[in-house]
PDB file of N, CA and C in Angstrom:
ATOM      1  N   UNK A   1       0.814  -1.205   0.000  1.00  0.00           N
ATOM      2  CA  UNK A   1       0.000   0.000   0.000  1.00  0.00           C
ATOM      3  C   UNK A   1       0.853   1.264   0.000  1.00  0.00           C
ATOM      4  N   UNK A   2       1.954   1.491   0.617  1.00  0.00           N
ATOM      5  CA  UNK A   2       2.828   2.018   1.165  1.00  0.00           C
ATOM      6  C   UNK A   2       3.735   2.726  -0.620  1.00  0.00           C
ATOM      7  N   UNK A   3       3.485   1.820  -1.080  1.00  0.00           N
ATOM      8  CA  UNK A   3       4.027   2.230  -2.883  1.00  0.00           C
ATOM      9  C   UNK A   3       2.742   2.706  -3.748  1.00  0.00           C
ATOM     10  N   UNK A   4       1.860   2.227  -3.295  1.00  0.00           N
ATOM     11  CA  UNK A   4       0.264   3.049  -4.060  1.00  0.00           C
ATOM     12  C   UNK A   4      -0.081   4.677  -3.800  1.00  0.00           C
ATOM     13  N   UNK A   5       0.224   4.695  -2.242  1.00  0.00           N
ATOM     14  CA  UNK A   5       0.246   6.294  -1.586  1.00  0.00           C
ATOM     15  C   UNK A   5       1.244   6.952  -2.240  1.00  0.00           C
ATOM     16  N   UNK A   6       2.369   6.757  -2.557  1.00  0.00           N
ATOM     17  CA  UNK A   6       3.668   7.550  -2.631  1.00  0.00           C
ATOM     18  C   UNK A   6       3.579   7.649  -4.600  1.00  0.00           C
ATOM     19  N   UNK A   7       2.408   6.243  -4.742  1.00  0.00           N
ATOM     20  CA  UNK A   7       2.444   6.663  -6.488  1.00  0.00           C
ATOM     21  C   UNK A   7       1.141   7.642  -6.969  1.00  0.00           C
ATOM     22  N   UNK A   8       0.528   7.853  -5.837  1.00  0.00           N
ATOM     23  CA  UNK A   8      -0.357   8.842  -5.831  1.00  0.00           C
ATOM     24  C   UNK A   8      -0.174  10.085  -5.569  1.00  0.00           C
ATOM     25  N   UNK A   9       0.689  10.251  -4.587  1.00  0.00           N
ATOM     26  CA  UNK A   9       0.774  11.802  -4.397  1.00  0.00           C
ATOM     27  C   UNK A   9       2.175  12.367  -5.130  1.00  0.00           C
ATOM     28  N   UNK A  10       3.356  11.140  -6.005  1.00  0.00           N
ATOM     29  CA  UNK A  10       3.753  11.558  -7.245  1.00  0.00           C
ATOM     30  C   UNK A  10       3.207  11.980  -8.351  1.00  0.00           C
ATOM     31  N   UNK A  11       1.709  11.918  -8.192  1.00  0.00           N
ATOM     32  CA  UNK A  11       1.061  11.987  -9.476  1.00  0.00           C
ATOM     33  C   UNK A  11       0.339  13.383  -9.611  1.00  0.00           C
ATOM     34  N   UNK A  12       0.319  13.966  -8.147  1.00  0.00           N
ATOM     35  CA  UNK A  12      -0.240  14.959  -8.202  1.00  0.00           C
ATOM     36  C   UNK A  12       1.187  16.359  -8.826  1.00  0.00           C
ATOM     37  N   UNK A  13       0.537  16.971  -9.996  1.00  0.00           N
ATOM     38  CA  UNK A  13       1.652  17.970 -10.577  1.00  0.00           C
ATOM     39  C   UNK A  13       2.153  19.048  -9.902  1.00  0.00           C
ATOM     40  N   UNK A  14       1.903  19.186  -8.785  1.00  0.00           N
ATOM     41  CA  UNK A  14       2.607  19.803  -8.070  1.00  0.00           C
ATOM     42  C   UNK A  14       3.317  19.706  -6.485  1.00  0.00           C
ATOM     43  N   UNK A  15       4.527  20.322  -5.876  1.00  0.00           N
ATOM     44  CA  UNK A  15       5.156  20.205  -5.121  1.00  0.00           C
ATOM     45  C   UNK A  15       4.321  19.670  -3.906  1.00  0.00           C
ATOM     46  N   UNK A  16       4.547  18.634  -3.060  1.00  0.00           N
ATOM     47  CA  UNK A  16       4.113  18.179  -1.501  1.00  0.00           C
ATOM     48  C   UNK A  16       4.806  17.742  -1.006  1.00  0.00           C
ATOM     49  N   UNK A  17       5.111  18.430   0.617  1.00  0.00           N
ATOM     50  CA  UNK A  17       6.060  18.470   1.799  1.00  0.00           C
ATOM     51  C   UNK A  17       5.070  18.073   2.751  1.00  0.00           C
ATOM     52  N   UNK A  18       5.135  16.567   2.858  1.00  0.00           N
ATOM     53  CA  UNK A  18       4.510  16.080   4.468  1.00  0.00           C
ATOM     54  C   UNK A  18       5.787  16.513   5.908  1.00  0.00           C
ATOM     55  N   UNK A  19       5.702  17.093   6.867  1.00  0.00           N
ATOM     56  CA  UNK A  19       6.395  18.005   7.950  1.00  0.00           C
ATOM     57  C   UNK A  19       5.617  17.336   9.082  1.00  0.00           C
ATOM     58  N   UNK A  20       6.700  16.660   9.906  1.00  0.00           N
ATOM     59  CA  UNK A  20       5.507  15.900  11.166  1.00  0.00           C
ATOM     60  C   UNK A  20       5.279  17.054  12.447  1.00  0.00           C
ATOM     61  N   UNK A  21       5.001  16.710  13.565  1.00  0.00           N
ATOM     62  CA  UNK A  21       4.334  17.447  14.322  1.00  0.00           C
ATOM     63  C   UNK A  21       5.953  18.186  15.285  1.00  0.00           C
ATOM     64  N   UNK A  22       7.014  17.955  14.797  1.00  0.00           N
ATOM     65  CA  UNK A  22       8.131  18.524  15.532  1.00  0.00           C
ATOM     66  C   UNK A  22       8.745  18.911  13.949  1.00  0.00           C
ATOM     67  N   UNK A  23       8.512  19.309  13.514  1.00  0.00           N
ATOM     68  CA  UNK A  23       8.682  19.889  12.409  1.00  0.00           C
ATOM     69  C   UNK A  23       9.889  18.963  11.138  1.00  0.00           C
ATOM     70  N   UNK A  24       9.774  17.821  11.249  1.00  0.00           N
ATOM     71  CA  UNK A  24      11.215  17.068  10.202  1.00  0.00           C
ATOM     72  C   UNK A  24       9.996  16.677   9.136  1.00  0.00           C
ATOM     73  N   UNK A  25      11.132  17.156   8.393  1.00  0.00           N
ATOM     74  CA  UNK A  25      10.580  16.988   6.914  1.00  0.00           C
ATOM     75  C   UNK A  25      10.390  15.235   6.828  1.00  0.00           C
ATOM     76  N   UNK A  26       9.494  14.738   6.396  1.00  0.00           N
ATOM     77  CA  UNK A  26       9.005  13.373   6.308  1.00  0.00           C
ATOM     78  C   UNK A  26       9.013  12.523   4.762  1.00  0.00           C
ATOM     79  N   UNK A  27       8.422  13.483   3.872  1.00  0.00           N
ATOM     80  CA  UNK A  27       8.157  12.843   2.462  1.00  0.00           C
ATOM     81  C   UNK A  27       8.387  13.849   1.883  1.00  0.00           C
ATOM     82  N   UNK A  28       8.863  13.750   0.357  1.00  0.00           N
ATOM     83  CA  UNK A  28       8.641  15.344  -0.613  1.00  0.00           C
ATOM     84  C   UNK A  28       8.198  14.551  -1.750  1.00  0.00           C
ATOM     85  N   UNK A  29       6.748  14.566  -2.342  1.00  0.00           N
ATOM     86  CA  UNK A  29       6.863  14.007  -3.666  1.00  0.00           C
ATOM     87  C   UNK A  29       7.761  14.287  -4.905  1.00  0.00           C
ATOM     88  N   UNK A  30       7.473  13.955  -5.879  1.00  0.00           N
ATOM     89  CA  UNK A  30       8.506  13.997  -6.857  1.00  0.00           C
ATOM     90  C   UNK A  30       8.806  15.334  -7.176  1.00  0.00           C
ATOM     91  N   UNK A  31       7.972  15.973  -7.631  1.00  0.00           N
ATOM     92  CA  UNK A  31       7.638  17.478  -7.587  1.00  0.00           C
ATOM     93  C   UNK A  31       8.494  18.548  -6.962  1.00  0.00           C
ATOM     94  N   UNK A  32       8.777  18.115  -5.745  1.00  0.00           N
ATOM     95  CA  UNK A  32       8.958  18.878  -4.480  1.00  0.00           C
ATOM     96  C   UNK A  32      10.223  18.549  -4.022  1.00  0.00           C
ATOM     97  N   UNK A  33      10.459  17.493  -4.706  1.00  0.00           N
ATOM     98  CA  UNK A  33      12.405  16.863  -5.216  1.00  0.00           C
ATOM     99  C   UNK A  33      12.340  17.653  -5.826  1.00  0.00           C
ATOM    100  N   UNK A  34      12.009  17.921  -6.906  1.00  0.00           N
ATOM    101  CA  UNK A  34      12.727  18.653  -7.865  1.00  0.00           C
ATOM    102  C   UNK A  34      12.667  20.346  -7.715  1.00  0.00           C
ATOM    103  N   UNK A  35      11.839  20.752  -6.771  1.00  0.00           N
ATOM    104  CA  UNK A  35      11.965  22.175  -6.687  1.00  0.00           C
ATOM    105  C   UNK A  35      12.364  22.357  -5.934  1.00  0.00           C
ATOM    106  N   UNK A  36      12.679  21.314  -4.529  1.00  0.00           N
ATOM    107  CA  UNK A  36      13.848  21.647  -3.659  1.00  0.00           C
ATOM    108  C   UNK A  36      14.785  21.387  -4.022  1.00  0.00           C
ATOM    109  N   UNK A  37      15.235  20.610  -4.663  1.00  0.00           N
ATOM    110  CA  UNK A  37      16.701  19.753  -4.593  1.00  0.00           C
ATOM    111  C   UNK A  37      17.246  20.659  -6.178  1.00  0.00           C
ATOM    112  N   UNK A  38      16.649  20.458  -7.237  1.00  0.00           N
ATOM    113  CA  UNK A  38      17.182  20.460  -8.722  1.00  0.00           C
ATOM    114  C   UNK A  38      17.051  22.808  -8.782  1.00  0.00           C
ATOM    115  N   UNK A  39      16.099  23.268  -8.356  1.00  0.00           N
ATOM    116  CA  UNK A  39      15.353  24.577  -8.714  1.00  0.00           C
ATOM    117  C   UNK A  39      16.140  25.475  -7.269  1.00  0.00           C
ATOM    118  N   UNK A  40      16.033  24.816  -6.233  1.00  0.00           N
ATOM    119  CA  UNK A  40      16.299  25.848  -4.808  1.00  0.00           C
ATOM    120  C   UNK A  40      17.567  25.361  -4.540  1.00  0.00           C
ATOM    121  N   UNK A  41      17.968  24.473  -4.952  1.00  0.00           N
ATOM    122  CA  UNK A  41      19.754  23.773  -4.335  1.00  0.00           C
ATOM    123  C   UNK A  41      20.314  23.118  -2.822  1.00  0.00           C
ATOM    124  N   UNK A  42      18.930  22.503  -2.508  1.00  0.00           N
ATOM    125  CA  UNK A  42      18.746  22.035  -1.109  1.00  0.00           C
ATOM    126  C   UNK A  42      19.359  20.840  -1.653  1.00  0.00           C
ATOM    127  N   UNK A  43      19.432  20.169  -0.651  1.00  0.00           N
ATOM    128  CA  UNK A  43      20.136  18.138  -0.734  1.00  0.00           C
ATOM    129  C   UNK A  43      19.664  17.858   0.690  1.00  0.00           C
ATOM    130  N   UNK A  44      19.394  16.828   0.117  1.00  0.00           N
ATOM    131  CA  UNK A  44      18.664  15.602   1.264  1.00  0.00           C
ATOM    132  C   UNK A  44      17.972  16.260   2.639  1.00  0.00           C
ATOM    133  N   UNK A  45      16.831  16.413   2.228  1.00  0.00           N
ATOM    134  CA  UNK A  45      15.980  17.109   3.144  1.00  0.00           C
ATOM    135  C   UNK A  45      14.999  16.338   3.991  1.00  0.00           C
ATOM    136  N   UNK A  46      14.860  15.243   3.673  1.00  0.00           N
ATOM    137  CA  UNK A  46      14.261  14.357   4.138  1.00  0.00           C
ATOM    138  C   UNK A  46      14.885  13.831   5.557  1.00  0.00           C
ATOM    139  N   UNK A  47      13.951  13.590   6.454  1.00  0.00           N
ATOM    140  CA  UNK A  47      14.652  13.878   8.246  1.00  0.00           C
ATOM    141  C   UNK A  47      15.437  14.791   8.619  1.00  0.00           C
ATOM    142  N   UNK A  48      15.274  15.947   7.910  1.00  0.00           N
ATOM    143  CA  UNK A  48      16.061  16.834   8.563  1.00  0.00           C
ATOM    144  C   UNK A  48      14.842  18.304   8.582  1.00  0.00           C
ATOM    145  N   UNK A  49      15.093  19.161   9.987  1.00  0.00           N
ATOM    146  CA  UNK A  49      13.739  20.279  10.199  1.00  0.00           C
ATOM    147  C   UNK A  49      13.428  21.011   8.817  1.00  0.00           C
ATOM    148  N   UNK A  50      12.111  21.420   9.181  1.00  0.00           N
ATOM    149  CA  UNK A  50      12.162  22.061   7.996  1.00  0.00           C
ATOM    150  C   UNK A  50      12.710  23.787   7.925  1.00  0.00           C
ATOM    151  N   UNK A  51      12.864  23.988   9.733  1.00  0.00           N
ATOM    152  CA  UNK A  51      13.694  25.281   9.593  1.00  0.00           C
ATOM    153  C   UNK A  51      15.488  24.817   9.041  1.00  0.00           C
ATOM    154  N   UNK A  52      15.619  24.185   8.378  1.00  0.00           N
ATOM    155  CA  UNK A  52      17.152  24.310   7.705  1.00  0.00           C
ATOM    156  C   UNK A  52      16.641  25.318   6.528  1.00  0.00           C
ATOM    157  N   UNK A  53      15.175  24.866   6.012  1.00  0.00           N
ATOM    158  CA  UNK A  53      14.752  25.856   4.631  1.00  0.00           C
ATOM    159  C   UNK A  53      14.285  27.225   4.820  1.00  0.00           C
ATOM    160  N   UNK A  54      13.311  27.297   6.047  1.00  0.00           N
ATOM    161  CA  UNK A  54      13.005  28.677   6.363  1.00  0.00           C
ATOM    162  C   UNK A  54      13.689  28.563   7.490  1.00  0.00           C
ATOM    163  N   UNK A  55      14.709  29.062   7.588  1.00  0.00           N
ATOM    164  CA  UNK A  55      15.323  29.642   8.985  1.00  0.00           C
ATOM    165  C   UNK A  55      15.463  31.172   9.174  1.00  0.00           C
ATOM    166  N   UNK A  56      14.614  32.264   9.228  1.00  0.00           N
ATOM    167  CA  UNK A  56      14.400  33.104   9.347  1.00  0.00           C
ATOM    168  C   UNK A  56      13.267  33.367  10.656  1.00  0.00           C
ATOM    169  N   UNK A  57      13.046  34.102  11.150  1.00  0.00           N
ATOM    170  CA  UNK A  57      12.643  34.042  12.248  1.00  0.00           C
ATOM    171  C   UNK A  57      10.847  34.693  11.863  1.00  0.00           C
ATOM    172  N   UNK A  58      10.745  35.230  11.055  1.00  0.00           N
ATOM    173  CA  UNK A  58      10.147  35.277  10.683  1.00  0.00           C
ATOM    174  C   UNK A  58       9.027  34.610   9.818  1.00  0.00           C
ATOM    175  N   UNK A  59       9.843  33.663   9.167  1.00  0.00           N
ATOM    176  CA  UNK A  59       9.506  32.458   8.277  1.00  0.00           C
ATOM    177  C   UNK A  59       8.895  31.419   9.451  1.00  0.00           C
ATOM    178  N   UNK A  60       9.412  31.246  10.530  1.00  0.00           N
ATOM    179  CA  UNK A  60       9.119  30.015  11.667  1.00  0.00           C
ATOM    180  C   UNK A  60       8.544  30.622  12.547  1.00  0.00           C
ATOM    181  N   UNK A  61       7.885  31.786  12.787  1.00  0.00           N
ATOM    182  CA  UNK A  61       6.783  32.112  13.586  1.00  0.00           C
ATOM    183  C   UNK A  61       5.809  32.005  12.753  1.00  0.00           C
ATOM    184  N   UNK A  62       5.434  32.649  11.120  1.00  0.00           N
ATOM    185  CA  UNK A  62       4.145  32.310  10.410  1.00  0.00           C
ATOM    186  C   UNK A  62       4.040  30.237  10.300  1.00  0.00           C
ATOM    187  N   UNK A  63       5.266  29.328  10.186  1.00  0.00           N
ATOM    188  CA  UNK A  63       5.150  28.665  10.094  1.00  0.00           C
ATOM    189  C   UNK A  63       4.556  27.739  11.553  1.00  0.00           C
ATOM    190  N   UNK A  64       5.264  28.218  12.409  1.00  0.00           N
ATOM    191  CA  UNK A  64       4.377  27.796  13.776  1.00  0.00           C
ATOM    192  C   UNK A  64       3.331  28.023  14.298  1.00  0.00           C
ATOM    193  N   UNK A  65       2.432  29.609  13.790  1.00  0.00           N
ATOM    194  CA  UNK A  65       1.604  30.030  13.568  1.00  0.00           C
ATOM    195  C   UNK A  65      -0.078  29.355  13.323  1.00  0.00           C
ATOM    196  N   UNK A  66       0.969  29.024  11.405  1.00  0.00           N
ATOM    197  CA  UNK A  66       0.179  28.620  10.972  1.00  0.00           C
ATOM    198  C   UNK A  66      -0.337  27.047  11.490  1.00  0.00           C
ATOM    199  N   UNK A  67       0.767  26.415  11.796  1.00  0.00           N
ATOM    200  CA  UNK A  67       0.302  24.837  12.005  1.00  0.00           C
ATOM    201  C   UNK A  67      -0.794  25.174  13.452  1.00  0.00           C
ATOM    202  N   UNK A  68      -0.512  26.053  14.073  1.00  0.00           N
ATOM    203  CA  UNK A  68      -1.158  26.062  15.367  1.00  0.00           C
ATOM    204  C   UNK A  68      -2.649  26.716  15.200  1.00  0.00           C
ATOM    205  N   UNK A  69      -3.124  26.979  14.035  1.00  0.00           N
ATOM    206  CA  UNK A  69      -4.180  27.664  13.783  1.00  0.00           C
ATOM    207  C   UNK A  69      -4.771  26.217  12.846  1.00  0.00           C
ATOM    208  N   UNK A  70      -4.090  25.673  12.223  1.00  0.00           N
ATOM    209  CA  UNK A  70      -4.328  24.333  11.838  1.00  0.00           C
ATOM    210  C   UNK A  70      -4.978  23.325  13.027  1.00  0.00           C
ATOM    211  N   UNK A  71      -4.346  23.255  13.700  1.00  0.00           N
ATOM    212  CA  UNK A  71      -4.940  22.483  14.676  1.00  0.00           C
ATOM    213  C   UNK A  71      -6.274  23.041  16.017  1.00  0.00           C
ATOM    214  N   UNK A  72      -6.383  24.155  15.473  1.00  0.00           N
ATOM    215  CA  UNK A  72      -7.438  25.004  16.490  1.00  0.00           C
ATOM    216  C   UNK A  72      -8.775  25.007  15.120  1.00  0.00           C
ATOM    217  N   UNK A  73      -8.442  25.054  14.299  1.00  0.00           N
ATOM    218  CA  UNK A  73      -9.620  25.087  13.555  1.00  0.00           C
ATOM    219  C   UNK A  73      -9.914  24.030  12.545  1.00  0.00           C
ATOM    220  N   UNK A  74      -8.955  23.129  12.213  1.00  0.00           N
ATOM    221  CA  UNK A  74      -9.003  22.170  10.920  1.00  0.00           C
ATOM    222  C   UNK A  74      -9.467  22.668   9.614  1.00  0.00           C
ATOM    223  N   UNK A  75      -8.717  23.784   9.291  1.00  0.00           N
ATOM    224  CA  UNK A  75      -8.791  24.047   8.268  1.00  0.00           C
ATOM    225  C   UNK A  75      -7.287  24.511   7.772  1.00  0.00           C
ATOM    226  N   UNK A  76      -7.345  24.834   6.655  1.00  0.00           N
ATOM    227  CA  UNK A  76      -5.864  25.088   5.466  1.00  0.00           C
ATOM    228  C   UNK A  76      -5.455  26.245   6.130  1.00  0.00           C
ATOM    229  N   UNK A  77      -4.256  26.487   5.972  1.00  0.00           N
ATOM    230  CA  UNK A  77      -3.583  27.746   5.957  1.00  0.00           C
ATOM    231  C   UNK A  77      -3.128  28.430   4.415  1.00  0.00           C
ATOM    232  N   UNK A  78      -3.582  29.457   3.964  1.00  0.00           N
ATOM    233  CA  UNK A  78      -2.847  29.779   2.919  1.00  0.00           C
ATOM    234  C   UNK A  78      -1.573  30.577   3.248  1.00  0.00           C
ATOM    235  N   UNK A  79      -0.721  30.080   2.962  1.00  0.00           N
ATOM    236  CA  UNK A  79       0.463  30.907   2.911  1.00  0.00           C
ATOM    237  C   UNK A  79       1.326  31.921   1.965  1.00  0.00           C
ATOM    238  N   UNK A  80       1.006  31.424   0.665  1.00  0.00           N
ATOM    239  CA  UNK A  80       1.961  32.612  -0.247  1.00  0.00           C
ATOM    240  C   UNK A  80       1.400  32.260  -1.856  1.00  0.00           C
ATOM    241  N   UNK A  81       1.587  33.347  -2.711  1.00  0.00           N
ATOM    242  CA  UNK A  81       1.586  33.031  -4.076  1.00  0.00           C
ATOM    243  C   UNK A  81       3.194  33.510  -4.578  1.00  0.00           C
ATOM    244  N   UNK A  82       3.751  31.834  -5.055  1.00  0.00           N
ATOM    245  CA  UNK A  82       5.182  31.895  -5.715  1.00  0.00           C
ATOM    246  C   UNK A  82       4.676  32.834  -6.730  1.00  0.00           C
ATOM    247  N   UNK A  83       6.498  33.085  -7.398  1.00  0.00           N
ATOM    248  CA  UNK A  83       6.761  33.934  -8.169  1.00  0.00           C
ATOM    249  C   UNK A  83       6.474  33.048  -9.741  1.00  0.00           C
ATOM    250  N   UNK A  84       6.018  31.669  -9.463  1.00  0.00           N
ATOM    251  CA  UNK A  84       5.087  30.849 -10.600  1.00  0.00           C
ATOM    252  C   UNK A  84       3.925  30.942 -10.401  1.00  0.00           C
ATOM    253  N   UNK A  85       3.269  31.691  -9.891  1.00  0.00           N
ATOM    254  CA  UNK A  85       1.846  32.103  -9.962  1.00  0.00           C
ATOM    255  C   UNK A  85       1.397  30.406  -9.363  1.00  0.00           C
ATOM    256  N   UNK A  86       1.996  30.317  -8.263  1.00  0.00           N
ATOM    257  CA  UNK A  86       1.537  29.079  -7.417  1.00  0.00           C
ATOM    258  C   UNK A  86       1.045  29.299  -6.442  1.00  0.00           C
ATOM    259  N   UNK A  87      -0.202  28.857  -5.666  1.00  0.00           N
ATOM    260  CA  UNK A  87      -0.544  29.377  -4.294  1.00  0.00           C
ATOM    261  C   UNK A  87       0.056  28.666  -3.669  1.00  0.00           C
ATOM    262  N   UNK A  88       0.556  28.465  -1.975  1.00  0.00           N
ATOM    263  CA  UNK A  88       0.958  27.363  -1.400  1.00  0.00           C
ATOM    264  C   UNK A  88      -0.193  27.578   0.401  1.00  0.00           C
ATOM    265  N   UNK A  89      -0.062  26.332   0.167  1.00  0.00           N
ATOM    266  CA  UNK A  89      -0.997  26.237   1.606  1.00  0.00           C
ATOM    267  C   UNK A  89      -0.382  24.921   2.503  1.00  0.00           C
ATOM    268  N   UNK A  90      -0.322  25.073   3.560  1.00  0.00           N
ATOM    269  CA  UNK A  90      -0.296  24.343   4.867  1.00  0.00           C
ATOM    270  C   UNK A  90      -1.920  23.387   4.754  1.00  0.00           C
ATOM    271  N   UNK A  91      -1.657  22.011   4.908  1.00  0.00           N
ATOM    272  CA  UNK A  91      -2.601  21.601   5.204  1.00  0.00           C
ATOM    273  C   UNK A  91      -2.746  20.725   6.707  1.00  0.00           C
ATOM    274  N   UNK A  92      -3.538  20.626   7.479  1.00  0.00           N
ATOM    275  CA  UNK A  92      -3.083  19.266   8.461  1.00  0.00           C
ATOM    276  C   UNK A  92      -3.359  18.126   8.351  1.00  0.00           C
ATOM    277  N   UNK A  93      -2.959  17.268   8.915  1.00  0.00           N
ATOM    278  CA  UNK A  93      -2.590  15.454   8.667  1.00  0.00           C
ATOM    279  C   UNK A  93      -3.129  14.857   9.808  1.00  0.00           C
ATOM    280  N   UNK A  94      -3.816  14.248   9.869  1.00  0.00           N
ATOM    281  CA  UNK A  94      -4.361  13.452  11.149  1.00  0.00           C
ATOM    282  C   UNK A  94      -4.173  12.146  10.872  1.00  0.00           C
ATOM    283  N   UNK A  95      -4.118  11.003  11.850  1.00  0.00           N
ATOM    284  CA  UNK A  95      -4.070   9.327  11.672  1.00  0.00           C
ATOM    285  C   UNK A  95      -5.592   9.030  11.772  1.00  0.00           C
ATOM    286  N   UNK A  96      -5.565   7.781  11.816  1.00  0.00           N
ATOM    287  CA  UNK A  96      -6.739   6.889  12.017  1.00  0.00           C
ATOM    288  C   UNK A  96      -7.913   7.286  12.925  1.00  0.00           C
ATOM    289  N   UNK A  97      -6.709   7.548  14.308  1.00  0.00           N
ATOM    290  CA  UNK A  97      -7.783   7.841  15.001  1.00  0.00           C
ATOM    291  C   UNK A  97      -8.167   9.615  15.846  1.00  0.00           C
ATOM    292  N   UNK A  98      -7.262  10.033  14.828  1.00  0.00           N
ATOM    293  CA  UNK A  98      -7.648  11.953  14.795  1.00  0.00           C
ATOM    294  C   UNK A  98      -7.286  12.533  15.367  1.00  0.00           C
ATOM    295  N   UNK A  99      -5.942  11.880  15.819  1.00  0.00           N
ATOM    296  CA  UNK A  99      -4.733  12.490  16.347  1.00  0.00           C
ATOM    297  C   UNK A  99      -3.814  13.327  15.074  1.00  0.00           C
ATOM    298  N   UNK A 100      -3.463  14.587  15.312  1.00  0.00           N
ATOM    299  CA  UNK A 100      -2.456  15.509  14.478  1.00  0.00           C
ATOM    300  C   UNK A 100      -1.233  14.562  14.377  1.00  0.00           C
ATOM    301  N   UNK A 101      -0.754  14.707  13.560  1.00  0.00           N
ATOM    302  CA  UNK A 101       0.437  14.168  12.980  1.00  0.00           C
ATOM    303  C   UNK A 101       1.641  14.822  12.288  1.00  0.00           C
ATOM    304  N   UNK A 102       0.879  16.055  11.389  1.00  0.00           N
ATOM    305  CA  UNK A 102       1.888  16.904  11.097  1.00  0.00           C
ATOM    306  C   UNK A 102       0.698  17.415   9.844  1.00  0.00           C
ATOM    307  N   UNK A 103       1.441  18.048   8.905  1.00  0.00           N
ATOM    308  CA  UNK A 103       0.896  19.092   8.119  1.00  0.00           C
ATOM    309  C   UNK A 103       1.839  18.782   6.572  1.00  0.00           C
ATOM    310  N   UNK A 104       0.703  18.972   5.544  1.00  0.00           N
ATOM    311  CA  UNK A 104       1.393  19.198   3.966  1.00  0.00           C
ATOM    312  C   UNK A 104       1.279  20.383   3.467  1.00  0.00           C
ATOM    313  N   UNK A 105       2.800  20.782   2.950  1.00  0.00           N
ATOM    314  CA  UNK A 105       2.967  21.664   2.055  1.00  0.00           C
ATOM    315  C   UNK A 105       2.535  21.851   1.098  1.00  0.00           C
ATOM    316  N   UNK A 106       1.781  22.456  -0.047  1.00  0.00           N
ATOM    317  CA  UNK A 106       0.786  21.567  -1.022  1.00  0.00           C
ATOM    318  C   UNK A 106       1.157  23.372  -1.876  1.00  0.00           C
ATOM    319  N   UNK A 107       1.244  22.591  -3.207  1.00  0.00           N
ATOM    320  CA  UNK A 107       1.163  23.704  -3.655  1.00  0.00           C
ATOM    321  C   UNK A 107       0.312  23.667  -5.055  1.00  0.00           C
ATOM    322  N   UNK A 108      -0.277  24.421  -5.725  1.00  0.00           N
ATOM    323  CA  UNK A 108      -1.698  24.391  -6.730  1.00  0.00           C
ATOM    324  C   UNK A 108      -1.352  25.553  -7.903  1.00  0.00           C
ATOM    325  N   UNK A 109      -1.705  25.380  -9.265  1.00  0.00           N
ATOM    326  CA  UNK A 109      -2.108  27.009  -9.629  1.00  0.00           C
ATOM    327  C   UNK A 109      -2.686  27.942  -9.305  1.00  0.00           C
ATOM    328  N   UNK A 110      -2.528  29.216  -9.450  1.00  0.00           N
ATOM    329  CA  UNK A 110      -3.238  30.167  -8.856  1.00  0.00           C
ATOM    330  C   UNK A 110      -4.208  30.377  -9.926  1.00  0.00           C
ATOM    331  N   UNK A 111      -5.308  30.233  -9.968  1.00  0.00           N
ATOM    332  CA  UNK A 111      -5.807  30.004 -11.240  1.00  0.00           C
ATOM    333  C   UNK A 111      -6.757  32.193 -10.718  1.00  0.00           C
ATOM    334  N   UNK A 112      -6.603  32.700  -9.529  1.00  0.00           N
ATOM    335  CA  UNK A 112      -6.989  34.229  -9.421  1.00  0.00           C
ATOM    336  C   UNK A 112      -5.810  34.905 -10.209  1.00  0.00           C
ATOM    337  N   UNK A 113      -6.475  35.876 -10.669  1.00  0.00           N
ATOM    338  CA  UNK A 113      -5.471  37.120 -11.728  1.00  0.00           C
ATOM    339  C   UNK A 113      -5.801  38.079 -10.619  1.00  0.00           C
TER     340      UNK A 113
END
């Protein structure tokens, strides 16, 4: 099953960063390899925080922010429109039994002008 999930959310065309609940980067689909690793010049990001990428202090208060408004309301966070006319949003992740787990990076067209 474990190769069906990971061939599914490769399939989706754009970048996803699963981030667990202490913030280590967990999964990056294919996508999200390639715009971290090949486009931004990161390497091996996987188990390692995700403040190595935003380490700005600023960047990790909206990001702590946001997950914490995630979990008070269960809903998305929008966070930014890239300079590809991409929106990106925080989503949260729950298990089985609806416990938080961590949050996806998810990013979409901006299909607003």
């Amino acid at each position: 099953m474990e190769e069906i999930y990971e061939s599914i959310l490769n399939s989706y065309p754009y970048p996803i960063v699963f981030v667990d609940n202490d913030y280590i980067i967990k999964f990056m689909n294919k996508n999200a390899q390639y715009h971290y690793y090949e486009e931004r010049g990161y390497e091996n990001l996987i188990g390692k925080s995700l403040f190595d990428c935003h380490n700005n202090e600023k960047s990790i208060e909206k990001i702590k922010m946001g997950y914490e408004s995630i979990k008070k309301t269960g809903k998305e966070v929008f966070v930014c429109v890239t300079t590809r006319n991409q929106r990106v949003y925080m989503q949260g992740v729950k298990d089985s039994q609806g416990k938080w787990i961590g949050f996806i990076e998810r990013f979409e067209l901006n299909l607003q002008i």
